[in-house]
C-alpha atoms as a PDB file:
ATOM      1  CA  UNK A   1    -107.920 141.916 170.875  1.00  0.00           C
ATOM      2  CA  UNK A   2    -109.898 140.611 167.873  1.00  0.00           C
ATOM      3  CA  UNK A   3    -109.329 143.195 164.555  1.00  0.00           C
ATOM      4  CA  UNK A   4    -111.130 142.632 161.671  1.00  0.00           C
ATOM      5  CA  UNK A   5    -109.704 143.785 158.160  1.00  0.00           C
ATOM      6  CA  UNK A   6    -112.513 146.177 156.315  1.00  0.00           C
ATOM      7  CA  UNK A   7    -113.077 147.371 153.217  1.00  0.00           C
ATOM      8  CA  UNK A   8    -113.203 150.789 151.596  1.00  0.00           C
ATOM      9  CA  UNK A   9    -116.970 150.208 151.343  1.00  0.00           C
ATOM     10  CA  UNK A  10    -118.415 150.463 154.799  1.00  0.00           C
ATOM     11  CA  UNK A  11    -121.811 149.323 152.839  1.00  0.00           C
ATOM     12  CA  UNK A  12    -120.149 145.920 152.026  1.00  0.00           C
ATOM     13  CA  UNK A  13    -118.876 145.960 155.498  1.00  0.00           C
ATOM     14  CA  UNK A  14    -122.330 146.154 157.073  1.00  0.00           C
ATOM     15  CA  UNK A  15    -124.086 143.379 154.946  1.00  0.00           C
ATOM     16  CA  UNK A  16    -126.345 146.233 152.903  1.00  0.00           C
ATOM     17  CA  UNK A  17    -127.840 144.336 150.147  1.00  0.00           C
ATOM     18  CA  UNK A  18    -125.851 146.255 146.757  1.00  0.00           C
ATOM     19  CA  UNK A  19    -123.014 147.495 148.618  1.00  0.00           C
ATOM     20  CA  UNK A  20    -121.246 148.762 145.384  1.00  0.00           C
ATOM     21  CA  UNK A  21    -124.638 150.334 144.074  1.00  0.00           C
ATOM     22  CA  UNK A  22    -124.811 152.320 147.264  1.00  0.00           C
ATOM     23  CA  UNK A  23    -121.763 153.434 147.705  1.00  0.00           C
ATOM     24  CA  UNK A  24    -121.687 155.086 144.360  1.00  0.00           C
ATOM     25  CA  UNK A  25    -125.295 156.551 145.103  1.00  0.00           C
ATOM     26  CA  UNK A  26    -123.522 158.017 148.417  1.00  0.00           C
ATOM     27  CA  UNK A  27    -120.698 159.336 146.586  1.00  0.00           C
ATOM     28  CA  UNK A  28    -123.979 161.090 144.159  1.00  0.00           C
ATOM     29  CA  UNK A  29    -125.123 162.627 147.257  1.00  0.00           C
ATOM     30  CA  UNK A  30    -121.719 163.732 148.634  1.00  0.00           C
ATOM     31  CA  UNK A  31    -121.485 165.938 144.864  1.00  0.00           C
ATOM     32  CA  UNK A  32    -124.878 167.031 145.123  1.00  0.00           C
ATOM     33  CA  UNK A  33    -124.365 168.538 148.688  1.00  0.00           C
ATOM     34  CA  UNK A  34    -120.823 169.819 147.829  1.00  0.00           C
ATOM     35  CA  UNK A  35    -122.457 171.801 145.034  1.00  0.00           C
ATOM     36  CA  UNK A  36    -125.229 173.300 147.210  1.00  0.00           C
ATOM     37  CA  UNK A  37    -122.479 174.168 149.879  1.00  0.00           C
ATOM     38  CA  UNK A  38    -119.884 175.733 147.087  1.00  0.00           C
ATOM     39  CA  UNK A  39    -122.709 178.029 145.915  1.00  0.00           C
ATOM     40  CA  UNK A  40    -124.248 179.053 148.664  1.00  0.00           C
ATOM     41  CA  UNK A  41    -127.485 177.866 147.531  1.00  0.00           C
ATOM     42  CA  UNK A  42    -130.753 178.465 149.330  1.00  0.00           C
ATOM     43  CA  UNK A  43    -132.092 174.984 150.770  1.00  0.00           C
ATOM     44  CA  UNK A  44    -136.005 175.626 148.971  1.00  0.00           C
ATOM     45  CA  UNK A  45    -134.417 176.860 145.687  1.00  0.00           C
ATOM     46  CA  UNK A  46    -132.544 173.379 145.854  1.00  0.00           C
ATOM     47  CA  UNK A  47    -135.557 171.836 146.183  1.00  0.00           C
ATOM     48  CA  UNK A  48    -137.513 173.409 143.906  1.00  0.00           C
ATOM     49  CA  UNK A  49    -134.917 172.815 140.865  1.00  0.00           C
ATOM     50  CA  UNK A  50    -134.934 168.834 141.868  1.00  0.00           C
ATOM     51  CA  UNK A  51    -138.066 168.625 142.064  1.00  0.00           C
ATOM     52  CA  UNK A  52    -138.028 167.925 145.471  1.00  0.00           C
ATOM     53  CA  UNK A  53    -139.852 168.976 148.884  1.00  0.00           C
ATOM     54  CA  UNK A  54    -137.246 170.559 151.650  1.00  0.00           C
ATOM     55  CA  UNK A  55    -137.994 167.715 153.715  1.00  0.00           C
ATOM     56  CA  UNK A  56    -137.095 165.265 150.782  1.00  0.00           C
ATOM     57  CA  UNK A  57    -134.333 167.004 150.151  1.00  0.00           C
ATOM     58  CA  UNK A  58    -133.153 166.980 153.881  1.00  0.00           C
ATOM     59  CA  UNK A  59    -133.459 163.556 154.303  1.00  0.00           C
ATOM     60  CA  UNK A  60    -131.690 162.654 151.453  1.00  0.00           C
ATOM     61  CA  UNK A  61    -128.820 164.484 152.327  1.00  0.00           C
ATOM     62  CA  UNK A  62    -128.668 162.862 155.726  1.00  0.00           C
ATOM     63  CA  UNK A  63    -128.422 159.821 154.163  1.00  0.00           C
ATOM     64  CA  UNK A  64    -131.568 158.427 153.395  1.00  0.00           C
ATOM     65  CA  UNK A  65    -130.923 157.899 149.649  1.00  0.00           C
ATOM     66  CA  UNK A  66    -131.677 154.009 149.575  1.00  0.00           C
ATOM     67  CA  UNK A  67    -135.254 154.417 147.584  1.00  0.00           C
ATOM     68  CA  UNK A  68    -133.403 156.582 145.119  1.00  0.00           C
ATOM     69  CA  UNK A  69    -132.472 154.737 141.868  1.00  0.00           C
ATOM     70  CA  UNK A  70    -129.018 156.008 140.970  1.00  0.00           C
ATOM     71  CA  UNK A  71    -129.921 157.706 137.635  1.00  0.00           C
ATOM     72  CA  UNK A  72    -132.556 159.726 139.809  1.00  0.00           C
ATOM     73  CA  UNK A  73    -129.740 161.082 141.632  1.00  0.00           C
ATOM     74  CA  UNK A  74    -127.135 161.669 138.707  1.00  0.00           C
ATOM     75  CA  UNK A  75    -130.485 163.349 136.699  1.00  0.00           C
ATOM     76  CA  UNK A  76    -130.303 166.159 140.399  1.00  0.00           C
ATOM     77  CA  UNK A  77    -126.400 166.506 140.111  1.00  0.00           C
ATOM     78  CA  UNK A  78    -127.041 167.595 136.419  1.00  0.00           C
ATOM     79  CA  UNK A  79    -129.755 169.892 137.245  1.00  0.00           C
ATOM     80  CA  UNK A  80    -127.909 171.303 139.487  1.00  0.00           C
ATOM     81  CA  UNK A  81    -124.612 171.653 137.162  1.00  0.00           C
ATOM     82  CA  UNK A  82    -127.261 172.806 134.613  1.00  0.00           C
ATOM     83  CA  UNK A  83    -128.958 175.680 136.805  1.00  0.00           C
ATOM     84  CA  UNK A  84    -127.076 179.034 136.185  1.00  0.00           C
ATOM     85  CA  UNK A  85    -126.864 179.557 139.936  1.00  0.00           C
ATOM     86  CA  UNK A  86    -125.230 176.652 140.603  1.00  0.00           C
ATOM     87  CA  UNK A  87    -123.015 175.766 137.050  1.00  0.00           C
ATOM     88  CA  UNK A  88    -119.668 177.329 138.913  1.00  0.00           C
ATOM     89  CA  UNK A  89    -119.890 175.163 141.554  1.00  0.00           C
END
């Protein structure tokens, strides 16, 4: 049996283009849904603060965050850190 050695970045292990760059923007994400689930927070509220439609929003917490420049997605984590419903969390 063949084994191959892998990384901690399963981005660089796949051959995305910016493997570093996206796993930083996934780690983004991962915050930005651990907030929403620590507070409870309704899904179209969510969107609404980011600017964002529920579908948007959706798909970028499934993992379709590859469009989203990185300081897009820090500038949600702060408005969601910076939203009185969510600054606990």
């Amino acid at each position: 049996m063949k084994t191959e050695e892998i990384s901690r970045n399963v981005y660089a292990d796949i051959g995305v283009t910016n493997p570093e760059q996206m796993l930083r923007k996934a780690r983004i994400v991962e915050q930005i849904n651990q907030v929403i689930r620590c507070s409870a927070g309704r899904f179209s509220s969510v969107a609404g603060i980011l600017g964002l439609s529920e579908t948007e929003l959706k798909e970028l917490l499934h993992g379709h965050f590859h469009a989203y420049r990185e300081a897009d997605l820090m500038e949600y984590l702060e408005k969601l850190h910076q939203d009185k419903s969510f600054a606990g969390a």
